[in-house]
N, C-alpha and C. Protein backbone atom coordinates (compact mmCIF):
# COMPACT_ATOMS: atom_id res chain seq x y z
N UNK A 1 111.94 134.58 -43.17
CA UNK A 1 112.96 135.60 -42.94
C UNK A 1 113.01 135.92 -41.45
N UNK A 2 114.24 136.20 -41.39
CA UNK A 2 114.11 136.61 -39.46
C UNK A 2 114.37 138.14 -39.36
N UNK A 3 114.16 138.45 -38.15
CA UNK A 3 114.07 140.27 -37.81
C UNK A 3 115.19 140.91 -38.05
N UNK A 4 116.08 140.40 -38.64
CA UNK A 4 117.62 140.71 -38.99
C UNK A 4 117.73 141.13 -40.22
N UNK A 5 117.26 140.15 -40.75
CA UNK A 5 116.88 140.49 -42.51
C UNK A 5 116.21 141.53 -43.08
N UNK A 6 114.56 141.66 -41.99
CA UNK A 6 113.88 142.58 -42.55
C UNK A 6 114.30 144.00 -41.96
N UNK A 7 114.48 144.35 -40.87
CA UNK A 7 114.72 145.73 -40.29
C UNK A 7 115.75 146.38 -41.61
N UNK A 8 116.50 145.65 -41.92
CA UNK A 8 116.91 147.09 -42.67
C UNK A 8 116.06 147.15 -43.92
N UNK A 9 115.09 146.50 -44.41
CA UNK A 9 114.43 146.40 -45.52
C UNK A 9 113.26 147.43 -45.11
N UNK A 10 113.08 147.33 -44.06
CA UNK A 10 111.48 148.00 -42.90
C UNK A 10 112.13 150.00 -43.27
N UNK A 11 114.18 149.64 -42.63
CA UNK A 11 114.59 151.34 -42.63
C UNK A 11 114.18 151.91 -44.07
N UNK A 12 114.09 150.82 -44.67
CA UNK A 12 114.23 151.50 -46.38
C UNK A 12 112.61 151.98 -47.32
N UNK A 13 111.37 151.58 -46.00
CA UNK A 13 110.16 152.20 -46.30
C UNK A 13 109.55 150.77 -46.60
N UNK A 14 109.92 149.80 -46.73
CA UNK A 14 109.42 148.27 -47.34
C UNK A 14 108.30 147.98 -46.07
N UNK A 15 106.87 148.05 -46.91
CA UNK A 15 105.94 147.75 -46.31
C UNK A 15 105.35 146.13 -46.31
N UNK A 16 105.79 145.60 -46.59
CA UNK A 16 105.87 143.99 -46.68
C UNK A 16 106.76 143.55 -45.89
N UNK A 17 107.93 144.03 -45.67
CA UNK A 17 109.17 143.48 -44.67
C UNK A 17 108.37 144.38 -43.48
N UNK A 18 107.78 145.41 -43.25
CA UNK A 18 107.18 145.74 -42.04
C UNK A 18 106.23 144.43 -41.52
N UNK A 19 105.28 144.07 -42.62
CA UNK A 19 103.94 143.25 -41.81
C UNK A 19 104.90 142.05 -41.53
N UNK A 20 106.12 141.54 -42.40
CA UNK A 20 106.14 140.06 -42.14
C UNK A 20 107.35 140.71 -40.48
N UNK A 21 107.47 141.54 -40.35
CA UNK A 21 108.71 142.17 -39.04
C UNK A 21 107.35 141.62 -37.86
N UNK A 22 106.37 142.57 -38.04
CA UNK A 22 105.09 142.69 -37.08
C UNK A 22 104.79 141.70 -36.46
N UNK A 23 104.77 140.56 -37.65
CA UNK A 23 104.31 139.26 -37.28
C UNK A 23 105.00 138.44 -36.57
N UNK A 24 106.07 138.66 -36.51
CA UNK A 24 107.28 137.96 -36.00
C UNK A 24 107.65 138.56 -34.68
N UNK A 25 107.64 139.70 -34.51
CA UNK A 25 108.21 140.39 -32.88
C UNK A 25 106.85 140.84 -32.31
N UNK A 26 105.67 140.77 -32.57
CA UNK A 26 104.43 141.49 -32.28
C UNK A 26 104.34 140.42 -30.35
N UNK A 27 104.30 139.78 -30.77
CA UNK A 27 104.00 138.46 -29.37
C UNK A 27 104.84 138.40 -28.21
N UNK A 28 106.46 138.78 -28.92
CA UNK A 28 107.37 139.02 -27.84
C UNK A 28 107.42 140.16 -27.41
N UNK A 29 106.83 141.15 -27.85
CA UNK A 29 107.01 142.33 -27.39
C UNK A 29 105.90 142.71 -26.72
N UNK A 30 104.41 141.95 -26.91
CA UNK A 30 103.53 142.05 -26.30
C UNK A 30 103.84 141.19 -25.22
N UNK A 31 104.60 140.53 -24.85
CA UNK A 31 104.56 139.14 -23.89
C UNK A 31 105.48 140.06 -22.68
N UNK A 32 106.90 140.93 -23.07
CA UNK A 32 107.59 141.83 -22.63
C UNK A 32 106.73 142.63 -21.79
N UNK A 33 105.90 143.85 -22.47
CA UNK A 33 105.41 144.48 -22.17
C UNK A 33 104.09 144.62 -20.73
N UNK A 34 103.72 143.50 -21.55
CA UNK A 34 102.57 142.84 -20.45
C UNK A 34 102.95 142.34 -19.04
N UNK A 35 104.25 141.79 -19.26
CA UNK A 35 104.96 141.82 -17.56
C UNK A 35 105.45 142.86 -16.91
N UNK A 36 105.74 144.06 -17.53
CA UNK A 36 105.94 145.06 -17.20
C UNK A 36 105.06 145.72 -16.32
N UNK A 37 103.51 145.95 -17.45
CA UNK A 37 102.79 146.66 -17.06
C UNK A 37 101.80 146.18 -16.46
N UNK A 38 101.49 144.66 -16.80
CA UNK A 38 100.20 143.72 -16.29
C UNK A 38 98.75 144.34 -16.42
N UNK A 39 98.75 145.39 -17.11
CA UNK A 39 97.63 145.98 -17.63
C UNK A 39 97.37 145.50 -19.03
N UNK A 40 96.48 144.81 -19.54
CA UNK A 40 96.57 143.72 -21.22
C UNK A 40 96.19 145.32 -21.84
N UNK A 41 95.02 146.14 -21.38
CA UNK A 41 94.98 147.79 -22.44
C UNK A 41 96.18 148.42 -22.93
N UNK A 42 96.87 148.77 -21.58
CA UNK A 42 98.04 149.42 -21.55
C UNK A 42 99.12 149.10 -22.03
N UNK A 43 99.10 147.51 -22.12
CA UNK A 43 100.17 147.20 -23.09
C UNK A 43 99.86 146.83 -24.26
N UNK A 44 98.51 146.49 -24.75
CA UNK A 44 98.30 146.96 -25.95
C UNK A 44 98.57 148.26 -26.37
N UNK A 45 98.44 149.31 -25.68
CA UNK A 45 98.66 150.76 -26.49
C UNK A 45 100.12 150.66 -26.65
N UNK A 46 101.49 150.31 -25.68
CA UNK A 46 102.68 150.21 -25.50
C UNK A 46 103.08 149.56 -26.70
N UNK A 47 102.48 148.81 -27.01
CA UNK A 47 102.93 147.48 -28.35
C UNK A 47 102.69 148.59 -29.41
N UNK A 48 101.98 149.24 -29.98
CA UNK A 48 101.49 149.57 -31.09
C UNK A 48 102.47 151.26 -30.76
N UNK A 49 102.88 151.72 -29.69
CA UNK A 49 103.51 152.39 -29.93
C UNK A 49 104.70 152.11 -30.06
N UNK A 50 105.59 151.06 -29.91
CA UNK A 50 106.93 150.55 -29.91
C UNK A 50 106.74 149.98 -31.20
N UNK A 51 105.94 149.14 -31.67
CA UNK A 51 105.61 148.97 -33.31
C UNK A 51 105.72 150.56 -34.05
N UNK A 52 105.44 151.10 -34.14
CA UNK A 52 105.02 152.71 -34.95
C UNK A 52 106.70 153.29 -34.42
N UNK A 53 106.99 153.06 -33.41
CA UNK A 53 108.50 153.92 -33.47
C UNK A 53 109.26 152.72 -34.16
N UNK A 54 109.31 151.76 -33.95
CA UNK A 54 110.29 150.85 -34.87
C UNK A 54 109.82 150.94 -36.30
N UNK A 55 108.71 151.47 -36.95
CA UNK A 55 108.80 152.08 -38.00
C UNK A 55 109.30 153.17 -38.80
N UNK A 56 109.21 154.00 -37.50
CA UNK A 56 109.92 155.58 -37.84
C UNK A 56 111.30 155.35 -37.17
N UNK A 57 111.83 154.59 -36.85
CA UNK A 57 113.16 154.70 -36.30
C UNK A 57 113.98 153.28 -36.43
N UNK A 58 113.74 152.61 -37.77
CA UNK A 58 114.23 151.28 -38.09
C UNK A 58 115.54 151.67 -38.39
N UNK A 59 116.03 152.84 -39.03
CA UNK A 59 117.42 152.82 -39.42
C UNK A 59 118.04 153.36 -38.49
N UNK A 60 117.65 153.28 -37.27
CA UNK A 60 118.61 153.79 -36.31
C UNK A 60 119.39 152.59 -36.15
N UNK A 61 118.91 150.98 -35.93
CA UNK A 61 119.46 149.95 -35.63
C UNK A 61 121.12 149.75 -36.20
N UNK A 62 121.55 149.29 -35.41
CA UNK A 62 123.01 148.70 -35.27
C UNK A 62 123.66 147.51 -35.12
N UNK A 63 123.58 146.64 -36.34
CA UNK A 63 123.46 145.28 -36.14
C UNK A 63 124.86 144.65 -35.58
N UNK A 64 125.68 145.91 -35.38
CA UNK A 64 126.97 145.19 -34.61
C UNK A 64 126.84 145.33 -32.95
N UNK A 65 125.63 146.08 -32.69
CA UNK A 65 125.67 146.37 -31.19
C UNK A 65 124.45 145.02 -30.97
N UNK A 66 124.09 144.35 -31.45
CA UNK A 66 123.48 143.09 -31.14
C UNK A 66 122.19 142.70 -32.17
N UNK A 67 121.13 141.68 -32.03
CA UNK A 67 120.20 141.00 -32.90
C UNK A 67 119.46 142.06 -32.85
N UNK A 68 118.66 142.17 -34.02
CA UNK A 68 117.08 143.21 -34.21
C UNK A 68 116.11 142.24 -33.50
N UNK A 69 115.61 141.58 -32.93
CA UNK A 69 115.08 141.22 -32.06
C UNK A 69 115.10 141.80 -30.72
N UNK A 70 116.86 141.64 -30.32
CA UNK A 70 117.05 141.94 -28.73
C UNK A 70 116.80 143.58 -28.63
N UNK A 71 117.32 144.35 -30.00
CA UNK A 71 116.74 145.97 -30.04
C UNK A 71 115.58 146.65 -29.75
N UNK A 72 114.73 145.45 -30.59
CA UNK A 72 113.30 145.78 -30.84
C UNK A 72 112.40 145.58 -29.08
N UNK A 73 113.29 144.27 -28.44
CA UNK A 73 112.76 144.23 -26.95
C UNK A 73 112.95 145.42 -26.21
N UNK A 74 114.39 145.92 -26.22
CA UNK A 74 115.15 146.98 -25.70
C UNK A 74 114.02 148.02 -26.09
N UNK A 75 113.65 148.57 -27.24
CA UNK A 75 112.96 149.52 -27.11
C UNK A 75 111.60 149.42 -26.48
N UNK A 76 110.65 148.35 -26.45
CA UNK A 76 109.58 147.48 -25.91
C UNK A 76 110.14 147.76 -24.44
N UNK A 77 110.89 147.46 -23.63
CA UNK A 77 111.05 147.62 -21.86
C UNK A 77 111.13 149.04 -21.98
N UNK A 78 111.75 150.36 -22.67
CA UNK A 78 112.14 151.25 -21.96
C UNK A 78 110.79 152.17 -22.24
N UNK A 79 109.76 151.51 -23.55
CA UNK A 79 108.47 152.60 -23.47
C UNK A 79 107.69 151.69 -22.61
N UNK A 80 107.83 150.93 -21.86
CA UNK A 80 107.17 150.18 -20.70
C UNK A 80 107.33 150.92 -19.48
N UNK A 81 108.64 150.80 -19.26
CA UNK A 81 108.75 151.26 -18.38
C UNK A 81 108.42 152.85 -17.79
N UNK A 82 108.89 153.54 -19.00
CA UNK A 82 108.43 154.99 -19.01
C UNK A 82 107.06 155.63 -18.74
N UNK A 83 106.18 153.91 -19.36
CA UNK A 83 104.85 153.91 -18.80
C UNK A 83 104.48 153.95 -17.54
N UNK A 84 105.23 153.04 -16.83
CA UNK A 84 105.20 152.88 -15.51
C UNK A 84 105.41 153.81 -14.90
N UNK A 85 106.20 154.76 -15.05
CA UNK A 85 106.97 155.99 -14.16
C UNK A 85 106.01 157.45 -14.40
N UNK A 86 105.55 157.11 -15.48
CA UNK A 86 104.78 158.16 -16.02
C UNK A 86 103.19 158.11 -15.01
N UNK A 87 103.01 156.50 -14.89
CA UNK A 87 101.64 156.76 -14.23
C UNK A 87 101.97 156.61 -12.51
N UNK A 88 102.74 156.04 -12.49
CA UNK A 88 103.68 156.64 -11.16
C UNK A 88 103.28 157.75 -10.41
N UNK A 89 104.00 158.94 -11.16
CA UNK A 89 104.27 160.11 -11.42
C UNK A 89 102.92 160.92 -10.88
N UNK A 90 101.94 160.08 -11.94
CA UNK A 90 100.91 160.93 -11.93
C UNK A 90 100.13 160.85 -10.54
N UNK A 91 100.56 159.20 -10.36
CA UNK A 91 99.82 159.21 -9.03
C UNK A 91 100.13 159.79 -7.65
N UNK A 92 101.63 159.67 -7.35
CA UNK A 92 101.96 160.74 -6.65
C UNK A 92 100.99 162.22 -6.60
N UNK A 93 101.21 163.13 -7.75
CA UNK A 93 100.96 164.21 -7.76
C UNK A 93 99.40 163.60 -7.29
N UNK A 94 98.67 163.06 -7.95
CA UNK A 94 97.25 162.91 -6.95
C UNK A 94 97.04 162.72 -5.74
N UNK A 95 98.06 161.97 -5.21
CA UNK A 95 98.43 161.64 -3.57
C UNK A 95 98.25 163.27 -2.71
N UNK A 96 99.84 163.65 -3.67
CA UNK A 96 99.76 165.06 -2.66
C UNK A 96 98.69 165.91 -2.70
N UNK A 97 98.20 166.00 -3.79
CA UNK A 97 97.06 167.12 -3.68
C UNK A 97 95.80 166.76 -3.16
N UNK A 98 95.26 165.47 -3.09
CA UNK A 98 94.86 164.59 -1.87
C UNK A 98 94.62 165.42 -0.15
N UNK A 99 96.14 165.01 -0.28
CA UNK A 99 96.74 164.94 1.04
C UNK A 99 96.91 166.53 1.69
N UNK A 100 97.17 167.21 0.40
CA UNK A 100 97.47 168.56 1.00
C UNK A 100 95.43 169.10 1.36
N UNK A 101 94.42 168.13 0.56
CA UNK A 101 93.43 168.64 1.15
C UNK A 101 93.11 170.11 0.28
N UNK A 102 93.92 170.90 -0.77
CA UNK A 102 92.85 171.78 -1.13
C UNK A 102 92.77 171.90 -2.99
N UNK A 103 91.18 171.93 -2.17
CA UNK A 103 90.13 171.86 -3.48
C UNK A 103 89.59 173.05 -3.42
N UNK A 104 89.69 173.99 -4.48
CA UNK A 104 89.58 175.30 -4.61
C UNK A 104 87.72 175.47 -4.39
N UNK A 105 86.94 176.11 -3.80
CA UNK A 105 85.82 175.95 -3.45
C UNK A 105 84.73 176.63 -4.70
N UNK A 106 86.24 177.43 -6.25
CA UNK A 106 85.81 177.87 -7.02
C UNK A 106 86.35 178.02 -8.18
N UNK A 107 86.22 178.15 -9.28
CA UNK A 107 86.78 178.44 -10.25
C UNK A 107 88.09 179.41 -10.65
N UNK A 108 88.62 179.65 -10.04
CA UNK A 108 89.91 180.79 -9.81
C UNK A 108 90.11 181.14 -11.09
N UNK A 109 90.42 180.51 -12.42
CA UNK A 109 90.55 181.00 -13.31
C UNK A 109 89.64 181.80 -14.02
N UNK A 110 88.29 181.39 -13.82
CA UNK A 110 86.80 182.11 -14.00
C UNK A 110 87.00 183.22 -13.11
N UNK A 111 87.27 183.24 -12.26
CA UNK A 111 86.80 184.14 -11.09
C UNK A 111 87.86 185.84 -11.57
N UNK A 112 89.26 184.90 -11.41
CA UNK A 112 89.83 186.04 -12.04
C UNK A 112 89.72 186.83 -13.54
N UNK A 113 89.41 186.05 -14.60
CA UNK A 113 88.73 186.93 -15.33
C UNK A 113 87.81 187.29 -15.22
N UNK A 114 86.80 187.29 -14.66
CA UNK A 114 85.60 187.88 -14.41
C UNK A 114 85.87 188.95 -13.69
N UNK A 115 86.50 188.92 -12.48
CA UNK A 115 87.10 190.24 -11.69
C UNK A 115 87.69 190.97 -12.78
N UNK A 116 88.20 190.51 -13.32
CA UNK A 116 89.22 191.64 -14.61
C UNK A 116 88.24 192.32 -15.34
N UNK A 117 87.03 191.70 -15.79
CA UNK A 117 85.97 191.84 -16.88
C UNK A 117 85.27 193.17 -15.90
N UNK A 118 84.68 193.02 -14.55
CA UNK A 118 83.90 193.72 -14.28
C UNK A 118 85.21 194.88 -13.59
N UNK A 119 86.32 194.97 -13.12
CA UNK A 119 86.92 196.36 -13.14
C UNK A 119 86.93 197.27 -14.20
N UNK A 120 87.30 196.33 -15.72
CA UNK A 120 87.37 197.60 -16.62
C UNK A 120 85.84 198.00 -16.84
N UNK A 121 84.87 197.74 -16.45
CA UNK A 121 83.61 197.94 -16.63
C UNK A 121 83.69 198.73 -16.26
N UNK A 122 83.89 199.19 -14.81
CA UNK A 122 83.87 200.12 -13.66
C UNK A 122 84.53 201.48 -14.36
N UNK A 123 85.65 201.30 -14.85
CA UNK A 123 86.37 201.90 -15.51
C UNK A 123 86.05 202.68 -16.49
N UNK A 124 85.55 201.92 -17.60
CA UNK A 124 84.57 202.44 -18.32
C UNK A 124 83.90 202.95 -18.43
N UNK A 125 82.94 203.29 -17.09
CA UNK A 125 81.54 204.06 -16.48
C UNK A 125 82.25 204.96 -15.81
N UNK A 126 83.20 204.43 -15.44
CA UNK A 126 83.91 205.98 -14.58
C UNK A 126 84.38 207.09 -15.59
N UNK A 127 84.95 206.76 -16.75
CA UNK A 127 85.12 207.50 -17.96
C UNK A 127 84.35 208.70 -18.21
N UNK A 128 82.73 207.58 -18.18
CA UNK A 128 81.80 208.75 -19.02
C UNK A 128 81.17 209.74 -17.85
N UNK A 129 81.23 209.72 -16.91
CA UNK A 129 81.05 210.86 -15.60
C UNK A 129 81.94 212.09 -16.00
N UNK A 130 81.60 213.27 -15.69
CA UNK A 130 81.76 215.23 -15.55
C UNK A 130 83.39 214.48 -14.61
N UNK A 131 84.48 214.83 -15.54
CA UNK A 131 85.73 215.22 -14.44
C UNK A 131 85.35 215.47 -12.96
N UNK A 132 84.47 216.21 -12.51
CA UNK A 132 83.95 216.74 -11.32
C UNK A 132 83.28 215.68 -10.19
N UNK A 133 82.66 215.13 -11.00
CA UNK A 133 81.98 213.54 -10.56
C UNK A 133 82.78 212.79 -10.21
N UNK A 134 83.90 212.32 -11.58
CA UNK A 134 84.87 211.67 -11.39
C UNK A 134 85.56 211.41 -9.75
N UNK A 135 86.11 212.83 -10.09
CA UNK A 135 87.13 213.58 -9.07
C UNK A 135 86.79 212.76 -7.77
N UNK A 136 85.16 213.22 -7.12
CA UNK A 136 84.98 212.79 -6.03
C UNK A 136 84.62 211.61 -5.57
N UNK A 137 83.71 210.78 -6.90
CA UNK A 137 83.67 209.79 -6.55
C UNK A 137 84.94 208.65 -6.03
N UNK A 138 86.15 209.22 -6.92
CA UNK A 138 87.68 207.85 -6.82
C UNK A 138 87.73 208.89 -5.87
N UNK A 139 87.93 210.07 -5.13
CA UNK A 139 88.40 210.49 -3.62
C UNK A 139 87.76 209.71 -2.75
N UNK A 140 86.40 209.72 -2.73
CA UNK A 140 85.28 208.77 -1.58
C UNK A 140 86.09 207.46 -1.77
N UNK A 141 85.99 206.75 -2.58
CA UNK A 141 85.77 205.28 -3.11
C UNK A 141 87.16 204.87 -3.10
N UNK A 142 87.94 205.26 -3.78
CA UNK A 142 89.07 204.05 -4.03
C UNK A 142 90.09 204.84 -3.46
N UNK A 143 90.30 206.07 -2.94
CA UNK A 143 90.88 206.32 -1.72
C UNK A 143 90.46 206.54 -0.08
N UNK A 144 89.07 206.56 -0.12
CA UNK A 144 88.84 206.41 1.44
C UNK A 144 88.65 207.82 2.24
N UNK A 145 88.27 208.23 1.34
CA UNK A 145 88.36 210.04 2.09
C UNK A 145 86.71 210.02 2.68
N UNK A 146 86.77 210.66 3.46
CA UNK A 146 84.79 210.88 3.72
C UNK A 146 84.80 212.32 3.18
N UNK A 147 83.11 212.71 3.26
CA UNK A 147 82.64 213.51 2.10
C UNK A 147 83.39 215.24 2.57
N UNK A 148 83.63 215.49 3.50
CA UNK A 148 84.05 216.64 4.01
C UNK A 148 85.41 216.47 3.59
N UNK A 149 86.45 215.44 3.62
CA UNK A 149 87.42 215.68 3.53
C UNK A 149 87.58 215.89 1.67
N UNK A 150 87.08 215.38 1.15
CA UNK A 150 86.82 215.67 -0.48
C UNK A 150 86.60 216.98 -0.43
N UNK A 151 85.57 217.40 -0.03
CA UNK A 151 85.62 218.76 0.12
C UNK A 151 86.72 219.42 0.30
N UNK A 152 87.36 218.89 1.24
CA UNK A 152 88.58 219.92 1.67
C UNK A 152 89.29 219.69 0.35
N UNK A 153 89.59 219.02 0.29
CA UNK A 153 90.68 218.24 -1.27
C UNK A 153 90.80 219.24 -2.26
N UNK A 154 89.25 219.47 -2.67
CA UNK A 154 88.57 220.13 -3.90
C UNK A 154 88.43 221.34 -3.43
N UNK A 155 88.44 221.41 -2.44
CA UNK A 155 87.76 223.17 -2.15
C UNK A 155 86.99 223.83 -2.47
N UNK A 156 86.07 222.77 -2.61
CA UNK A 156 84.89 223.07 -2.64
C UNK A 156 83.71 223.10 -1.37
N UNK A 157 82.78 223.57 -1.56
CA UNK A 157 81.44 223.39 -0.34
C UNK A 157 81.24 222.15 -0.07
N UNK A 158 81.06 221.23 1.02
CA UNK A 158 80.60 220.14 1.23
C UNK A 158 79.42 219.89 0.73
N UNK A 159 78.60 220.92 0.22
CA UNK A 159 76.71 220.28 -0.08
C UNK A 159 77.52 219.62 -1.73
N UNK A 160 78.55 221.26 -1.89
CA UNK A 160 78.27 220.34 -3.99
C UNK A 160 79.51 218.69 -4.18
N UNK A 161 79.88 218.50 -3.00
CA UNK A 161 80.92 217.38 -2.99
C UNK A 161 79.43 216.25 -2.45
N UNK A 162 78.50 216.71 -2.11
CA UNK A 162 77.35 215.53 -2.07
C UNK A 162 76.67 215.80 -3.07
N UNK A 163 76.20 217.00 -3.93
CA UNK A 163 75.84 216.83 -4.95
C UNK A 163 76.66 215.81 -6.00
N UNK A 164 78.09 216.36 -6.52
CA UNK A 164 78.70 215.63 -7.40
C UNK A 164 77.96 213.86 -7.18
N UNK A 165 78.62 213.66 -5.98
CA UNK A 165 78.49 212.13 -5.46
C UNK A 165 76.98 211.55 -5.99
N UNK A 166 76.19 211.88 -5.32
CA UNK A 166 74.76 211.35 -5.55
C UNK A 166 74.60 211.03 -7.28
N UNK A 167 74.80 212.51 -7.55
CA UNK A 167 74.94 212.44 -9.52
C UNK A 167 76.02 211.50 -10.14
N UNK A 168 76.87 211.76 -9.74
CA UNK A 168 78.02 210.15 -10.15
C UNK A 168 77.58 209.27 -10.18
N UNK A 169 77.10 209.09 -8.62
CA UNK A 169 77.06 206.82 -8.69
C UNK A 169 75.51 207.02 -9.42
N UNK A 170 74.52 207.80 -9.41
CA UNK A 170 73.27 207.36 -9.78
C UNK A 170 73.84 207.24 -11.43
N UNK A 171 75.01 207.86 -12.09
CA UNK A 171 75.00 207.94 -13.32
C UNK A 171 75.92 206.17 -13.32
N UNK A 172 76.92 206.51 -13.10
CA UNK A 172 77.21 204.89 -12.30
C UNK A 172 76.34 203.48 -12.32
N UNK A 173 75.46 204.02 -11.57
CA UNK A 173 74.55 202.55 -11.26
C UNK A 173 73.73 202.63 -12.61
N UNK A 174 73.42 203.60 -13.18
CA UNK A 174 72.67 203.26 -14.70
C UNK A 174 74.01 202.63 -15.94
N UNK A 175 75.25 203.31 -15.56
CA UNK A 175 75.82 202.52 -16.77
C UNK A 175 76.14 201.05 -16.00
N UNK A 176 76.39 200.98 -14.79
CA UNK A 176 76.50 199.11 -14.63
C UNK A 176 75.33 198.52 -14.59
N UNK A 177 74.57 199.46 -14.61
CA UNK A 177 73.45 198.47 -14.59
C UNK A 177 73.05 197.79 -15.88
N UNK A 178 73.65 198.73 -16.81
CA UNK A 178 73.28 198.15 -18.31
C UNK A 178 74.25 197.27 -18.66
N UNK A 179 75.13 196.92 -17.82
CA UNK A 179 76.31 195.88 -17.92
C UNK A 179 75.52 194.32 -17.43
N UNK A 180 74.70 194.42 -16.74
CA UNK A 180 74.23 192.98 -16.05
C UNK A 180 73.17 192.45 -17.34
């Protein structure tokens, strides 16, 4: 039987008109492929994937637009080629990033969750501190005030704006510390 006969027998699920199809276009399409890619792996994988889509896509064929042979090649060059462009592709992008020279000296994606992990920590410990504690410690710390000007802020005495402080972070450094 020739590849004409069986493809529409192959569209109709016929697993016997598949092996005797296989046997018959397997060589030309490996012979195709292999000039393409001149890699014998790579066009082994190419063959067996242009085999497996001419299984799932036998009834697409159109026997007035030419032979199931010349189809079956047609689809054989264009997943060749796609191969080609694809590793192309890839190599470029290795070129430039090469070329552009940067290699992150760290994990950035680690790094940033981890930064995320240990703020809400911070956060967390800042929670369980006296409002009062609170207050002065984010005045000192994450706005930049020195201890007199907290004072002024709060209106309070400068000794209890160093009291608060001392009692904060020491309460502070015991809850991060139970974080490590």
């Amino acid at each position: 039987m020739e590849p004409d006969e069986l493809l529409p027998r192959v569209a109709e699920g016929d697993q016997s008109a598949f092996e005797k199809l296989y046997g018959l276009v397997s060589g030309p399409v490996y012979g195709l492929v292999r000039r393409v890619l001149r890699d014998p792996a790579q066009s082994e994988e190419v063959v067996q994937e242009v085999l497996l889509e001419l299984w799932r896509t036998a009834g697409r064929f159109d026997p007035a637009r030419g032979s199931a042979l010349s189809w079956i090649l047609t689809l054989a060059h264009r997943r060749a080629v796609d191969r080609v462009r694809s590793a192309r592709a890839a190599s470029d992008r290795e070129r430039r990033v090469a070329e552009r020279g940067e290699v992150p000296a760290f994990d950035q994606v680690a790094e940033a969750v981890e930064g995320r992990l240990e703020r809400e920590w911070v956060r967390r410990c800042l929670r369980r501190l006296t409002d009062l504690q609170r207050q002065a410690v984010t005045l000192a710390y994450y706005d930049g005030y020195t201890y007199r000007e907290v004072a002024g802020r709060l209106s309070v005495p400068l000794g209890t704006v160093k009291t608060r402080m001392r009692d904060g972070l020491l309460r502070l450094r015991d809850c991060l510390g139970a974080a490590t």
